[in-house]
N, C-alpha and C. Protein backbone atom coordinates (compact mmCIF):
# COMPACT_ATOMS: atom_id res chain seq x y z
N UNK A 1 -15.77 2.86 -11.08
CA UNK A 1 -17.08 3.41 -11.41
C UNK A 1 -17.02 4.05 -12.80
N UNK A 2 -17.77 3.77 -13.57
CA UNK A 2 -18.05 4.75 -14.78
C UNK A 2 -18.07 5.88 -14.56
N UNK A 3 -17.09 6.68 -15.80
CA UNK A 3 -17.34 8.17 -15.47
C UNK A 3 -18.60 8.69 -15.67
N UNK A 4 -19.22 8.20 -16.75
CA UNK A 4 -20.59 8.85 -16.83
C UNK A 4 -21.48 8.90 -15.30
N UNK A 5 -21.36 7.43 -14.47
CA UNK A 5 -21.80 7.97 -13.17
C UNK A 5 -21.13 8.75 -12.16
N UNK A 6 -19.87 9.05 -12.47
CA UNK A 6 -19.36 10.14 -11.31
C UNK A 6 -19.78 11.24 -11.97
N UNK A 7 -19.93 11.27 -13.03
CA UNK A 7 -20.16 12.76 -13.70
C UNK A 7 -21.36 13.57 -12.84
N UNK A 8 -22.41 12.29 -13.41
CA UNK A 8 -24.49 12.19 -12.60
C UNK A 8 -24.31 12.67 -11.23
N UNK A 9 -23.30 11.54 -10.53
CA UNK A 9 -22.98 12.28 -9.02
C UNK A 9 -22.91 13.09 -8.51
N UNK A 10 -21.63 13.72 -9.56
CA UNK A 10 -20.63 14.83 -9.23
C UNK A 10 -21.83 15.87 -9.13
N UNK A 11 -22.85 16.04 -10.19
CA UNK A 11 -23.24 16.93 -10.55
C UNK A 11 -24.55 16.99 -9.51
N UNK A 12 -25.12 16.24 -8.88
CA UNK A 12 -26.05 16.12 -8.13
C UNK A 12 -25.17 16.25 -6.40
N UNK A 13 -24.28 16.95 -6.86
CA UNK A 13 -23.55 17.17 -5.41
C UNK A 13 -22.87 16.72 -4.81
N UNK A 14 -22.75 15.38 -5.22
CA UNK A 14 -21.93 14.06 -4.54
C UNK A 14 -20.45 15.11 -4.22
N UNK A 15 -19.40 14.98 -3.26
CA UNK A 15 -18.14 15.42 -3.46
C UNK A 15 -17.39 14.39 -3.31
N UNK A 16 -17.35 13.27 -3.31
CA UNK A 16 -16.58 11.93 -3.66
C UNK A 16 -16.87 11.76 -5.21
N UNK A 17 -17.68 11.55 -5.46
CA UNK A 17 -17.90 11.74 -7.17
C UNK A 17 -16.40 12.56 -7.91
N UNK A 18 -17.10 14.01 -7.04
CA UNK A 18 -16.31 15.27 -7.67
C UNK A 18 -14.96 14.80 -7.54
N UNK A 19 -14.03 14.83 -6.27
CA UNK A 19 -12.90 13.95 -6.19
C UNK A 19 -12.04 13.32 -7.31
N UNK A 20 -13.14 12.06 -7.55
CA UNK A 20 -12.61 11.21 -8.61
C UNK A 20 -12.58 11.39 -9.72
N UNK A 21 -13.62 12.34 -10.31
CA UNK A 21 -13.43 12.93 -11.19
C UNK A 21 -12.92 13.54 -12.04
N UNK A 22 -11.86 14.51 -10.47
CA UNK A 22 -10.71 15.67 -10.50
C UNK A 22 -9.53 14.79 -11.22
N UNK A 23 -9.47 13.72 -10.33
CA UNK A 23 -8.13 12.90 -10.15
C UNK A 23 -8.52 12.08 -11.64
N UNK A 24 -9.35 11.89 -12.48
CA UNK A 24 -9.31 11.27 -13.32
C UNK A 24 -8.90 12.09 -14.51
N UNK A 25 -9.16 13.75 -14.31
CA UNK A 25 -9.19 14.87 -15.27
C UNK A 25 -7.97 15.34 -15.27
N UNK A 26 -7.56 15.45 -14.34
CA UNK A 26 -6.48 16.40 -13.41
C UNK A 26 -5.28 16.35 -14.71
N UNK A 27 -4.84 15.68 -14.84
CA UNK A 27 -3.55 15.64 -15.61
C UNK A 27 -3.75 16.06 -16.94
N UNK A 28 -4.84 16.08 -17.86
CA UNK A 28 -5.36 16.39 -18.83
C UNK A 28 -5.69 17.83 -19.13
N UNK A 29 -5.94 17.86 -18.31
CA UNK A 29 -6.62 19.92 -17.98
C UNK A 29 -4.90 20.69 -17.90
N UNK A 30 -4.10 19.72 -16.90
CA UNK A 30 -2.73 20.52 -16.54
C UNK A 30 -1.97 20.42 -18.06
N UNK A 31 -2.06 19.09 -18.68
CA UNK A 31 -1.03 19.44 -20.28
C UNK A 31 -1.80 20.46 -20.91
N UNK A 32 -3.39 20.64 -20.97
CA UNK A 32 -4.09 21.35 -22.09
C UNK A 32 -3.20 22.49 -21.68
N UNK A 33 -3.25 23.21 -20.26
CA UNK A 33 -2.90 24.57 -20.19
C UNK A 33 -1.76 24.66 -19.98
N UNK A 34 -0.63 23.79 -20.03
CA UNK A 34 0.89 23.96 -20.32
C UNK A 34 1.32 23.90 -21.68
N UNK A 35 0.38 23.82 -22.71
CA UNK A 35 0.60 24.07 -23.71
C UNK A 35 -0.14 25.21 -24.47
N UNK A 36 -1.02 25.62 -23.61
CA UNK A 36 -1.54 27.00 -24.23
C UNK A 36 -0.50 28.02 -22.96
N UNK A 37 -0.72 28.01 -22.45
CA UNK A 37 0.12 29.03 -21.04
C UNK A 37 1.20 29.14 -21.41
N UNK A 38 2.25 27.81 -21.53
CA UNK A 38 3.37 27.20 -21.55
C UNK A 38 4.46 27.93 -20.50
N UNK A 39 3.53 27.93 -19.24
CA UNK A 39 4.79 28.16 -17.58
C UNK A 39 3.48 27.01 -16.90
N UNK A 40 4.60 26.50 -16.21
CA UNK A 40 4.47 25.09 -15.21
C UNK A 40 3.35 25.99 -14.11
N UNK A 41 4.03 26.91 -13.38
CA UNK A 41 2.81 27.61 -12.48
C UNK A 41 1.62 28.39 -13.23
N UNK A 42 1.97 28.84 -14.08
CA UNK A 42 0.89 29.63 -14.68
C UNK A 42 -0.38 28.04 -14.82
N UNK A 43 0.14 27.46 -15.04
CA UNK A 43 -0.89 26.13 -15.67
C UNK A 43 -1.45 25.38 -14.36
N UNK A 44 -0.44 25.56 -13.48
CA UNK A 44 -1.23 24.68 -12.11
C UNK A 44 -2.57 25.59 -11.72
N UNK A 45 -2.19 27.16 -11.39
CA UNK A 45 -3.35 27.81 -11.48
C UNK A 45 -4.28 27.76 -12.16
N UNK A 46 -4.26 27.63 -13.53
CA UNK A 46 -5.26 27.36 -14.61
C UNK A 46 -5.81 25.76 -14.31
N UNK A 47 -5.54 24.67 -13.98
CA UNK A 47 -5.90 24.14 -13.34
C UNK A 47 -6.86 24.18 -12.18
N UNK A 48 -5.91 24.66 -11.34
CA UNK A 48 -7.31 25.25 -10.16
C UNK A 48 -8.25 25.38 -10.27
N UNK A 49 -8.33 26.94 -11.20
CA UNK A 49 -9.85 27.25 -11.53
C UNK A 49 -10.38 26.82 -12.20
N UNK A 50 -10.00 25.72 -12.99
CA UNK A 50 -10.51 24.79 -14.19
C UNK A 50 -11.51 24.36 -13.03
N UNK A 51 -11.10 23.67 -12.21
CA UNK A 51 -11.68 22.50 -11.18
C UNK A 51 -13.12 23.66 -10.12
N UNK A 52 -12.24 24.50 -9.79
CA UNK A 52 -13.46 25.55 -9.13
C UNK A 52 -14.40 25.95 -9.78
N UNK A 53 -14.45 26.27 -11.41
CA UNK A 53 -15.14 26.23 -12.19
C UNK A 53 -15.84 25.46 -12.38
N UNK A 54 -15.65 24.25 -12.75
CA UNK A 54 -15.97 22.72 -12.68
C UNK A 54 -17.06 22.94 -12.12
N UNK A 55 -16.50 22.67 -10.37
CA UNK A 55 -17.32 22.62 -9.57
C UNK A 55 -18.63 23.57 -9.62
N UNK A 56 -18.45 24.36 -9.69
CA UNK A 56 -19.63 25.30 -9.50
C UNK A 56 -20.64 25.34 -10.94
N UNK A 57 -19.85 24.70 -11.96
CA UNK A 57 -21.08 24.80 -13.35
C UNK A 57 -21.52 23.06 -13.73
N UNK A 58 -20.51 22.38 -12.88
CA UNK A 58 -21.04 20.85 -13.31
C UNK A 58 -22.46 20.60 -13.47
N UNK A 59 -23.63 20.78 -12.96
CA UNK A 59 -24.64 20.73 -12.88
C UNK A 59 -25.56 21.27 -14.20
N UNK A 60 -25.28 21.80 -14.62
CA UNK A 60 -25.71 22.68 -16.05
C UNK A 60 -25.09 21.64 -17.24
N UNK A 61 -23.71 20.35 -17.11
CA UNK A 61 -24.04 19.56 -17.68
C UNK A 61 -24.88 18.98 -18.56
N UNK A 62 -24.89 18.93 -19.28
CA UNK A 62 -26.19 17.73 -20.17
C UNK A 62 -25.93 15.80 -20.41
N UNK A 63 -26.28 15.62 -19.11
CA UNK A 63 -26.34 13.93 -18.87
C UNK A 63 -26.13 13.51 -20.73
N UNK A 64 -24.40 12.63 -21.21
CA UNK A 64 -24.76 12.25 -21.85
C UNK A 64 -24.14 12.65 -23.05
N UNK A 65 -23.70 13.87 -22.71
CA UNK A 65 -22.44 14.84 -23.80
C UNK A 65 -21.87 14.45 -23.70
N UNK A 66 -20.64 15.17 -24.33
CA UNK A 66 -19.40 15.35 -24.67
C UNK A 66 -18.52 15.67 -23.57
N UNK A 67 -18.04 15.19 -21.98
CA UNK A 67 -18.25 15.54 -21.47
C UNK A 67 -16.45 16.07 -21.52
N UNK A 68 -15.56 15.30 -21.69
CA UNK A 68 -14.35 15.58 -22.49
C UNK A 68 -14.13 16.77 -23.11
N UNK A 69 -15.02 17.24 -24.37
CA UNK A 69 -14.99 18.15 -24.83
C UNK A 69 -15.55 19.62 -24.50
N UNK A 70 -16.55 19.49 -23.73
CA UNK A 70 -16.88 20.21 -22.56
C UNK A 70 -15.65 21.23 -21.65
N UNK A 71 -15.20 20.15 -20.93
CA UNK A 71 -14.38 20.30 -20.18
C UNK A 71 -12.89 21.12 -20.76
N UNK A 72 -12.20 20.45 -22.06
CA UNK A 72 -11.61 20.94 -22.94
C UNK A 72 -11.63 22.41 -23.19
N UNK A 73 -13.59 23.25 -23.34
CA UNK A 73 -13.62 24.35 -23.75
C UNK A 73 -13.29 24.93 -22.37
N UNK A 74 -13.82 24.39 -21.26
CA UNK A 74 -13.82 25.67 -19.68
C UNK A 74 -12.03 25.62 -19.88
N UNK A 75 -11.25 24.75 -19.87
CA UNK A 75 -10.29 24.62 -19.81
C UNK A 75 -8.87 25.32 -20.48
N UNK A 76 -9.48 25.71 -22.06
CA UNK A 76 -9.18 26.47 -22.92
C UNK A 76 -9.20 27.90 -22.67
N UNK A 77 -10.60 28.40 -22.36
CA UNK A 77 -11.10 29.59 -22.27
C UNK A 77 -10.11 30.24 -20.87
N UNK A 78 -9.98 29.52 -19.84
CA UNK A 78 -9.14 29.72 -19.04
C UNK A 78 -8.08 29.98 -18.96
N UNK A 79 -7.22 28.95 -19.86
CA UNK A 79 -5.69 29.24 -20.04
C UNK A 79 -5.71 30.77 -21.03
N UNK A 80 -6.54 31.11 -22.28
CA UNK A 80 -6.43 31.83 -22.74
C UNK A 80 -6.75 33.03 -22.03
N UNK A 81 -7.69 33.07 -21.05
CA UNK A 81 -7.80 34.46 -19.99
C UNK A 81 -6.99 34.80 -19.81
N UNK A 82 -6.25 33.83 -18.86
CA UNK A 82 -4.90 33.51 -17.88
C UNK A 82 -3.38 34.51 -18.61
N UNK A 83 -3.59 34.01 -19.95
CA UNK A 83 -2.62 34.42 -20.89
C UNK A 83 -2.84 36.40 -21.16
N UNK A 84 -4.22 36.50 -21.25
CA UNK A 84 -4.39 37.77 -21.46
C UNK A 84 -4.45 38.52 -20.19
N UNK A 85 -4.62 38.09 -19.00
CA UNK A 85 -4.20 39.05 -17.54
C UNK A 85 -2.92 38.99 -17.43
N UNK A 86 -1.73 38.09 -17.49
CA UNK A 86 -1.20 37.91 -16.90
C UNK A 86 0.44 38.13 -17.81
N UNK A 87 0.22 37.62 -18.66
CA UNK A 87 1.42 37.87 -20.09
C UNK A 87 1.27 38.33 -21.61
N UNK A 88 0.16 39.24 -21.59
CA UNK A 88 0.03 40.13 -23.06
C UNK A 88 0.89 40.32 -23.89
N UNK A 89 2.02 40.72 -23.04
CA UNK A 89 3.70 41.01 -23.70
C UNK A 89 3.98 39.36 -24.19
N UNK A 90 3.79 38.35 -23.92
CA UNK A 90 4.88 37.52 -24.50
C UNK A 90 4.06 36.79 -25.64
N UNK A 91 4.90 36.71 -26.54
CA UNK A 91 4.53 36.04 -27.94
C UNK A 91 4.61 34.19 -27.73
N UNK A 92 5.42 34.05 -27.20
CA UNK A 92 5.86 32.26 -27.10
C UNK A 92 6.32 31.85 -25.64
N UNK A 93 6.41 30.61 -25.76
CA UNK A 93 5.71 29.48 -24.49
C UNK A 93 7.39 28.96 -23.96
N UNK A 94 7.31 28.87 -22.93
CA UNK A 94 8.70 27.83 -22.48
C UNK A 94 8.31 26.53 -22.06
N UNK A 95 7.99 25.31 -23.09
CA UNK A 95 7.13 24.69 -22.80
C UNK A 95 8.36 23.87 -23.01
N UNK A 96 9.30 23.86 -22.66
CA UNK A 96 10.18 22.64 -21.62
C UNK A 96 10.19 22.43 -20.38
N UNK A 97 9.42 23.77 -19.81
CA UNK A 97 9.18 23.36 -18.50
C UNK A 97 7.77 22.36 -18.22
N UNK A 98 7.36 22.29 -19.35
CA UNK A 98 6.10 20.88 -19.27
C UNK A 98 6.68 19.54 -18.19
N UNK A 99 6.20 18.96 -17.80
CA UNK A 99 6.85 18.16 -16.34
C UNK A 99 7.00 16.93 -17.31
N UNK A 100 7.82 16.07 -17.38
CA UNK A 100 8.43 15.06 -17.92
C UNK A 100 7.51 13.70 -17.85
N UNK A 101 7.58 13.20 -18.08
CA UNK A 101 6.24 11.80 -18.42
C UNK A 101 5.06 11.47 -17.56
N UNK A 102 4.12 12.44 -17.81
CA UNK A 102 3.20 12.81 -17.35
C UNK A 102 2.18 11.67 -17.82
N UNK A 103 1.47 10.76 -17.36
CA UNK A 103 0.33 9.73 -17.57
C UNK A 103 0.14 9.55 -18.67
N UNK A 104 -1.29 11.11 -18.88
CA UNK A 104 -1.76 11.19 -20.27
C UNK A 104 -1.11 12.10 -21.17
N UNK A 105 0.12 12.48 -21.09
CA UNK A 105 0.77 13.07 -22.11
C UNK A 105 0.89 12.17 -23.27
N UNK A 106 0.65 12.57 -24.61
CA UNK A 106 0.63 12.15 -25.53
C UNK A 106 2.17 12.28 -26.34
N UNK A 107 2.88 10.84 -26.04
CA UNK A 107 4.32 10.93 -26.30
C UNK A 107 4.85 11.55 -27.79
N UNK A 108 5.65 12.34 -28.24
CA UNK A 108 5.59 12.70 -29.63
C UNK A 108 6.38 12.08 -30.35
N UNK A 109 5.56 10.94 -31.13
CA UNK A 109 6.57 10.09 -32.04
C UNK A 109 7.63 9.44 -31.52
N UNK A 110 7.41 8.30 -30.87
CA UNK A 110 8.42 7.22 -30.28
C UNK A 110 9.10 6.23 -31.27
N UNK A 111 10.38 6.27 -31.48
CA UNK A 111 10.97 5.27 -32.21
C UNK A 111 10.83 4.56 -31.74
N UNK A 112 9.81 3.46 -32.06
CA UNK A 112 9.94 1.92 -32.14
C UNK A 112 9.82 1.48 -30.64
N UNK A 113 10.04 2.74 -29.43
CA UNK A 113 10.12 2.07 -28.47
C UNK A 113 12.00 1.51 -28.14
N UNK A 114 12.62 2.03 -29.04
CA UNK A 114 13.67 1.53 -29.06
C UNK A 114 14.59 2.60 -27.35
N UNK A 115 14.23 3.69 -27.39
CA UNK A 115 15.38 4.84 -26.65
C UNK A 115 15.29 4.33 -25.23
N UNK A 116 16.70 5.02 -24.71
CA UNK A 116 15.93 4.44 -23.11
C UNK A 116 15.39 6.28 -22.38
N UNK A 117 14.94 5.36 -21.30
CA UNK A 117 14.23 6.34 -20.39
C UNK A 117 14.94 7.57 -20.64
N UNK A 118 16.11 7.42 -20.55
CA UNK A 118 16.97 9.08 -20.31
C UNK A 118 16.62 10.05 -21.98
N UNK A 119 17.28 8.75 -22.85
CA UNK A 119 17.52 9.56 -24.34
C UNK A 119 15.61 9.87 -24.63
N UNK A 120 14.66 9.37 -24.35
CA UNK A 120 13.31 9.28 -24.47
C UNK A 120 12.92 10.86 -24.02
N UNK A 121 13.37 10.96 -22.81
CA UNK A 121 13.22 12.66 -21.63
C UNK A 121 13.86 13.57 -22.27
N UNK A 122 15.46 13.52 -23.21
CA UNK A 122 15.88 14.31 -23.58
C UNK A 122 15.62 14.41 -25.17
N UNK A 123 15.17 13.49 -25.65
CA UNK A 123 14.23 13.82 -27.26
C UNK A 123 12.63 14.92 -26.95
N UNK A 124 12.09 14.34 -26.04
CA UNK A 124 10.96 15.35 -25.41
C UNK A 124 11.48 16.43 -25.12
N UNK A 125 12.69 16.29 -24.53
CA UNK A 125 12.43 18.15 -24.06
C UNK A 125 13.00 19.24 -25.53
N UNK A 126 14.06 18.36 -26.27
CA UNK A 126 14.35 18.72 -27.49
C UNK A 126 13.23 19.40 -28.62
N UNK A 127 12.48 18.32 -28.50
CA UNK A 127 11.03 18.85 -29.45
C UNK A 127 10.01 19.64 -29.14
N UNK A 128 10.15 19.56 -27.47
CA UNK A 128 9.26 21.00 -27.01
C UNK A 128 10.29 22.32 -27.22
N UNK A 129 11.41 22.22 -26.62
CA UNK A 129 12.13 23.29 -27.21
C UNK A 129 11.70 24.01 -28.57
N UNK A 130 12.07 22.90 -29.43
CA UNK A 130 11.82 23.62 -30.66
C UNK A 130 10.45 23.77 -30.81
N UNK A 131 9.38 23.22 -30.64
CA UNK A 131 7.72 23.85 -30.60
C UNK A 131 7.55 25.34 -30.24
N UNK A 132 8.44 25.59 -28.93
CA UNK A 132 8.29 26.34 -28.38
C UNK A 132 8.53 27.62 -29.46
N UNK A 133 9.96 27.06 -30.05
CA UNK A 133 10.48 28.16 -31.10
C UNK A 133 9.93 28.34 -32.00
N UNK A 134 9.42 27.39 -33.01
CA UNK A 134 9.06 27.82 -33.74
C UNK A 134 7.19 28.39 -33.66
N UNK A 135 6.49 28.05 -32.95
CA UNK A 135 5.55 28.26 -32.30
C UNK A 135 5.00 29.36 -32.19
N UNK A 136 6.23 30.32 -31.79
CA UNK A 136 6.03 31.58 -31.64
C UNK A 136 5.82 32.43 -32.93
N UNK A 137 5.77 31.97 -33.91
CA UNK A 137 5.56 32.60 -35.18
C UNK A 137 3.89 32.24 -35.55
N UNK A 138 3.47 31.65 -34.91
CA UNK A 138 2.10 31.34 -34.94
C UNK A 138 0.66 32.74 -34.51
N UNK A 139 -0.19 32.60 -34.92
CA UNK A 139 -1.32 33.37 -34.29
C UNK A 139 -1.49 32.70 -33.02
N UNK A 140 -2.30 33.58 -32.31
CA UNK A 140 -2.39 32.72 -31.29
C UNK A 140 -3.98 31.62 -31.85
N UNK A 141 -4.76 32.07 -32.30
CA UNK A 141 -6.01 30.69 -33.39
C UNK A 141 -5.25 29.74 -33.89
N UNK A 142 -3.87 30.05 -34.73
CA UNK A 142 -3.59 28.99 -34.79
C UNK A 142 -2.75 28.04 -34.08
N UNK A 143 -2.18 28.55 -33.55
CA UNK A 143 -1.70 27.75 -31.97
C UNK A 143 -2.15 26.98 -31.35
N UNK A 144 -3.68 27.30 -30.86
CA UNK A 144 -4.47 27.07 -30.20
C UNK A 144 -5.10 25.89 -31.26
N UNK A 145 -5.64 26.46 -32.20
CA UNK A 145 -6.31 25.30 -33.18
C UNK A 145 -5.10 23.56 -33.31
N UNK A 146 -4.09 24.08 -33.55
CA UNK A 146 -2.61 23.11 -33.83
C UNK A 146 -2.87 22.74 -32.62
N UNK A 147 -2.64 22.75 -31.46
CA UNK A 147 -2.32 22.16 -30.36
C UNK A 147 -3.08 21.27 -29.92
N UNK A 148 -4.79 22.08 -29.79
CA UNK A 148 -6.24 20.33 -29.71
C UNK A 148 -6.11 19.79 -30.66
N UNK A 149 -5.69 20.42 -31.86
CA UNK A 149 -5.94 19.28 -32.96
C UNK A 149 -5.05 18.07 -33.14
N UNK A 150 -3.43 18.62 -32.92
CA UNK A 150 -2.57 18.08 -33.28
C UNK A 150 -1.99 17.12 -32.65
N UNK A 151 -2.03 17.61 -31.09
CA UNK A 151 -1.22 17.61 -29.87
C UNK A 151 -2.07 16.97 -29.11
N UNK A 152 -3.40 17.32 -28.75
CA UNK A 152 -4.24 16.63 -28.07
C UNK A 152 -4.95 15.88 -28.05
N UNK A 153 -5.06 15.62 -29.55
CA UNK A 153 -5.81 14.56 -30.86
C UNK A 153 -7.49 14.79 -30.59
N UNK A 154 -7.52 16.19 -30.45
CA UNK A 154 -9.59 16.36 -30.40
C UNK A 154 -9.60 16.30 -32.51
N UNK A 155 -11.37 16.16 -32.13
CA UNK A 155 -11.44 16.01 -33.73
C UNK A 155 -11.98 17.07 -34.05
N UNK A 156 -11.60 17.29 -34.88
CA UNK A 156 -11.74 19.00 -35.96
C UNK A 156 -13.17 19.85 -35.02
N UNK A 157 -14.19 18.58 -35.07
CA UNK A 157 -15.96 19.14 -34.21
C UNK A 157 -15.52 19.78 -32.78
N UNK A 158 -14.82 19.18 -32.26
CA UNK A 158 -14.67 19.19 -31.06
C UNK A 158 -13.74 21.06 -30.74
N UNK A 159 -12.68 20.75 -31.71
CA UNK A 159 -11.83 22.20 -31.19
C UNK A 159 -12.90 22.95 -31.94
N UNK A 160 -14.03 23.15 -32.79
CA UNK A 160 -14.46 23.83 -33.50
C UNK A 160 -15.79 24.54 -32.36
N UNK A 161 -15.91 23.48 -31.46
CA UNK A 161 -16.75 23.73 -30.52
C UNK A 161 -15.83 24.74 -29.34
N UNK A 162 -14.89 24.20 -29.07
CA UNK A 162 -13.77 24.94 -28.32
C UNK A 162 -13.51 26.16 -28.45
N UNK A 163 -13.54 26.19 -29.88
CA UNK A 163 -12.93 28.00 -30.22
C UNK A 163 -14.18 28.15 -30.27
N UNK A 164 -15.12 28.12 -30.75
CA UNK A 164 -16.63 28.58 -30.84
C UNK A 164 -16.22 28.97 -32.79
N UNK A 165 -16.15 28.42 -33.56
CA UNK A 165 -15.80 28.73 -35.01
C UNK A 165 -16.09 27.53 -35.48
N UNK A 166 -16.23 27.45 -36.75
CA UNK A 166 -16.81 26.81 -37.58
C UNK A 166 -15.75 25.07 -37.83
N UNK A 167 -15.73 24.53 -38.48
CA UNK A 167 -14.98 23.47 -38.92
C UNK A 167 -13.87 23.84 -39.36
N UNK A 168 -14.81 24.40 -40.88
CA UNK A 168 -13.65 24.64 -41.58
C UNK A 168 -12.96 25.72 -41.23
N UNK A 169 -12.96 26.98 -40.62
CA UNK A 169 -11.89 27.78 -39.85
C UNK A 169 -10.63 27.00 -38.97
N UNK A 170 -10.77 25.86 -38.13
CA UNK A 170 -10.20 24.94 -37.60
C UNK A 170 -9.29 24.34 -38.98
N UNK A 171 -10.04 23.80 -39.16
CA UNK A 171 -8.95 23.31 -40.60
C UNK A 171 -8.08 23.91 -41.15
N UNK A 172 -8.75 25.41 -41.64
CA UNK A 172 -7.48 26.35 -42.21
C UNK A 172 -6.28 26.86 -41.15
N UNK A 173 -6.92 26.58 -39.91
CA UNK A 173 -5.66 27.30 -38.76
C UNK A 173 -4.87 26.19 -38.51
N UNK A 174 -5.13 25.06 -38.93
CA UNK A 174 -4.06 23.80 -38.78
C UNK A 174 -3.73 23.50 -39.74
N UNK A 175 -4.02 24.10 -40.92
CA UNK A 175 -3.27 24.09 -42.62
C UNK A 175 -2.05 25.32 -42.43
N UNK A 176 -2.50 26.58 -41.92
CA UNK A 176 -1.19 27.29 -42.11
C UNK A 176 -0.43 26.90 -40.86
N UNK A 177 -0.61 26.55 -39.80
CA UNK A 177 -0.01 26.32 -38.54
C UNK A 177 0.89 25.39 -39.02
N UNK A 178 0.68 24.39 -39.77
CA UNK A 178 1.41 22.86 -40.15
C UNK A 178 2.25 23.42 -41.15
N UNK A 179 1.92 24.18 -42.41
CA UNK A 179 2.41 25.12 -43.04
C UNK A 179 3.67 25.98 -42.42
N UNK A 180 3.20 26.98 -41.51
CA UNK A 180 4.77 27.84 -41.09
C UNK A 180 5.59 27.18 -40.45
N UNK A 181 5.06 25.98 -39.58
CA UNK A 181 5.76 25.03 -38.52
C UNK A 181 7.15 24.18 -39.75
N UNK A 182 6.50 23.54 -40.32
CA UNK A 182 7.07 22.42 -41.54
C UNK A 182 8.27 23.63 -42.20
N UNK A 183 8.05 24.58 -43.18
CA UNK A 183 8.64 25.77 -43.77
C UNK A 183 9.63 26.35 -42.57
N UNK A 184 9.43 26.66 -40.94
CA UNK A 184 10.19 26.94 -40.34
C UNK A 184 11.67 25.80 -40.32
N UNK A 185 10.76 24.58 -39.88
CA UNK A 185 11.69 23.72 -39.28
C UNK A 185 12.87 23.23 -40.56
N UNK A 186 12.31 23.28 -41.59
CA UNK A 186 13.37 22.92 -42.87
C UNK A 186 14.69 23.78 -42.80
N UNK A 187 14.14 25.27 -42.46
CA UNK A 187 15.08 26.48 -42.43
C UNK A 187 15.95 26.42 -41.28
N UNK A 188 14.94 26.31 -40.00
CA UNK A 188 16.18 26.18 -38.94
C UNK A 188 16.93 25.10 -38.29
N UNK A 189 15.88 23.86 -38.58
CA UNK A 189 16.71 22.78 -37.63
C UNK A 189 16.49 21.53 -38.91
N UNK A 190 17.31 22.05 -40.26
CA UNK A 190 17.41 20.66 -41.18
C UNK A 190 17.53 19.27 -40.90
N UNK A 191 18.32 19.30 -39.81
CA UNK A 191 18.50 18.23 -39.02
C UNK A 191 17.28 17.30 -38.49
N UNK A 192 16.11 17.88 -38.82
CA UNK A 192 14.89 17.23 -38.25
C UNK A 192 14.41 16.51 -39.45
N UNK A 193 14.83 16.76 -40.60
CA UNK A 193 13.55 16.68 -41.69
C UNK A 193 14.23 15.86 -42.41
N UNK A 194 13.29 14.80 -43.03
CA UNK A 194 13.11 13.50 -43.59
C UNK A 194 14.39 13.91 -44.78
N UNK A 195 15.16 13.06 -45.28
CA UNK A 195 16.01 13.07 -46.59
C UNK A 195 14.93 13.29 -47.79
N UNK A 196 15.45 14.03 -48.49
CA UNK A 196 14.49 14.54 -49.98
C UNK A 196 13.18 15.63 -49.81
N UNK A 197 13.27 15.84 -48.35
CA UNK A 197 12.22 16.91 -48.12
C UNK A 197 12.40 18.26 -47.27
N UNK A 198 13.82 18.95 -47.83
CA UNK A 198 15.19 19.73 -47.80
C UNK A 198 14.59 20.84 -48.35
């Protein structure tokens, strides 16, 4: 079924609609908030209420949106609550505990397709490691901005709608984000960075 008609469904009450919906979203909502949260339980919860939320505002919908990006902001706004009840104290994410080849995870930079399954799991958890590290030197705007933009591939409109800020604010928080990230990683893990760009 088209999502646009489970959406119509969902929202007119259907709970088979809603269902399929979940199960079509589900994995998408869980990376958004394992990468803003960055704890495996903290994010299943954020999940949850993503979906209880869902449920109870689907209807207020506008047949026809964005419905992706929509969803993106309840989803956002959540993990970032989540973050402010629950871990104020912590600056950075342990986002190796992200669950290992997840559907719609967006793989980061695959050689060629060449690695196998194992060396593939342990390059991923390598590069979240270091996200994680260097990450933490981030605002949390720009974190947040870097991560839909970068990580989740929304377009500039979309996280701009997300944070509730302008374009170009989005832009500048993924200019210095790309900025301290790039400048970190030269310093601590040379080993990452292209020959001649030392």
């Amino acid at each position: 079924m088209d999502e646009q008609d489970l959406i119509r469904l969902a929202a007119a009450g259907d709970l088979e609609a809603f269902e399929r919906l979940v199960e079509r979203k589900r994995e998408r909502v869980f990376w958004i908030a394992c990468h803003i949260v960055g704890d495996r339980e903290l994010a299943r919860d954020v999940t949850q209420e993503v979906f209880l939320r869902l449920y109870r505002v689907i209807g207020r919908f506008r047949s026809g949106g964005p419905f992706d990006a929509w969803l993106h902001r309840i989803s956002t706004n959540l993990s970032i609550d989540l973050l402010r009840r629950e871990r104020p104290h912590r600056d950075t994410a342990a986002l190796e505990d992200i669950p290992e080849g997840s559907a719609d995870a967006p793989p980061p930079g695959r050689a060629g397709g060449q690695e196998s399954p194992a060396g593939d799991a342990l390059r991923r958890r390598e590069i979240r490691r270091i996200f994680a590290d260097l990450s933490s030197l981030l605002s949390r705007k720009q974190r947040l901005a870097f991560v839909l933009r970068e990580i989740e591939g929304l377009s500039t409109g979309e996280v701009a709608a997300i944070m509730q800020t302008r374009e170009s604010t989005v832009r500048n928080h993924v200019l210095q984000a790309r900025r301290i990230l790039q400048e970190e990683l030269r310093r601590r893990y040379p080993e990452y960075c292209r020959p001649g760009r030392t």
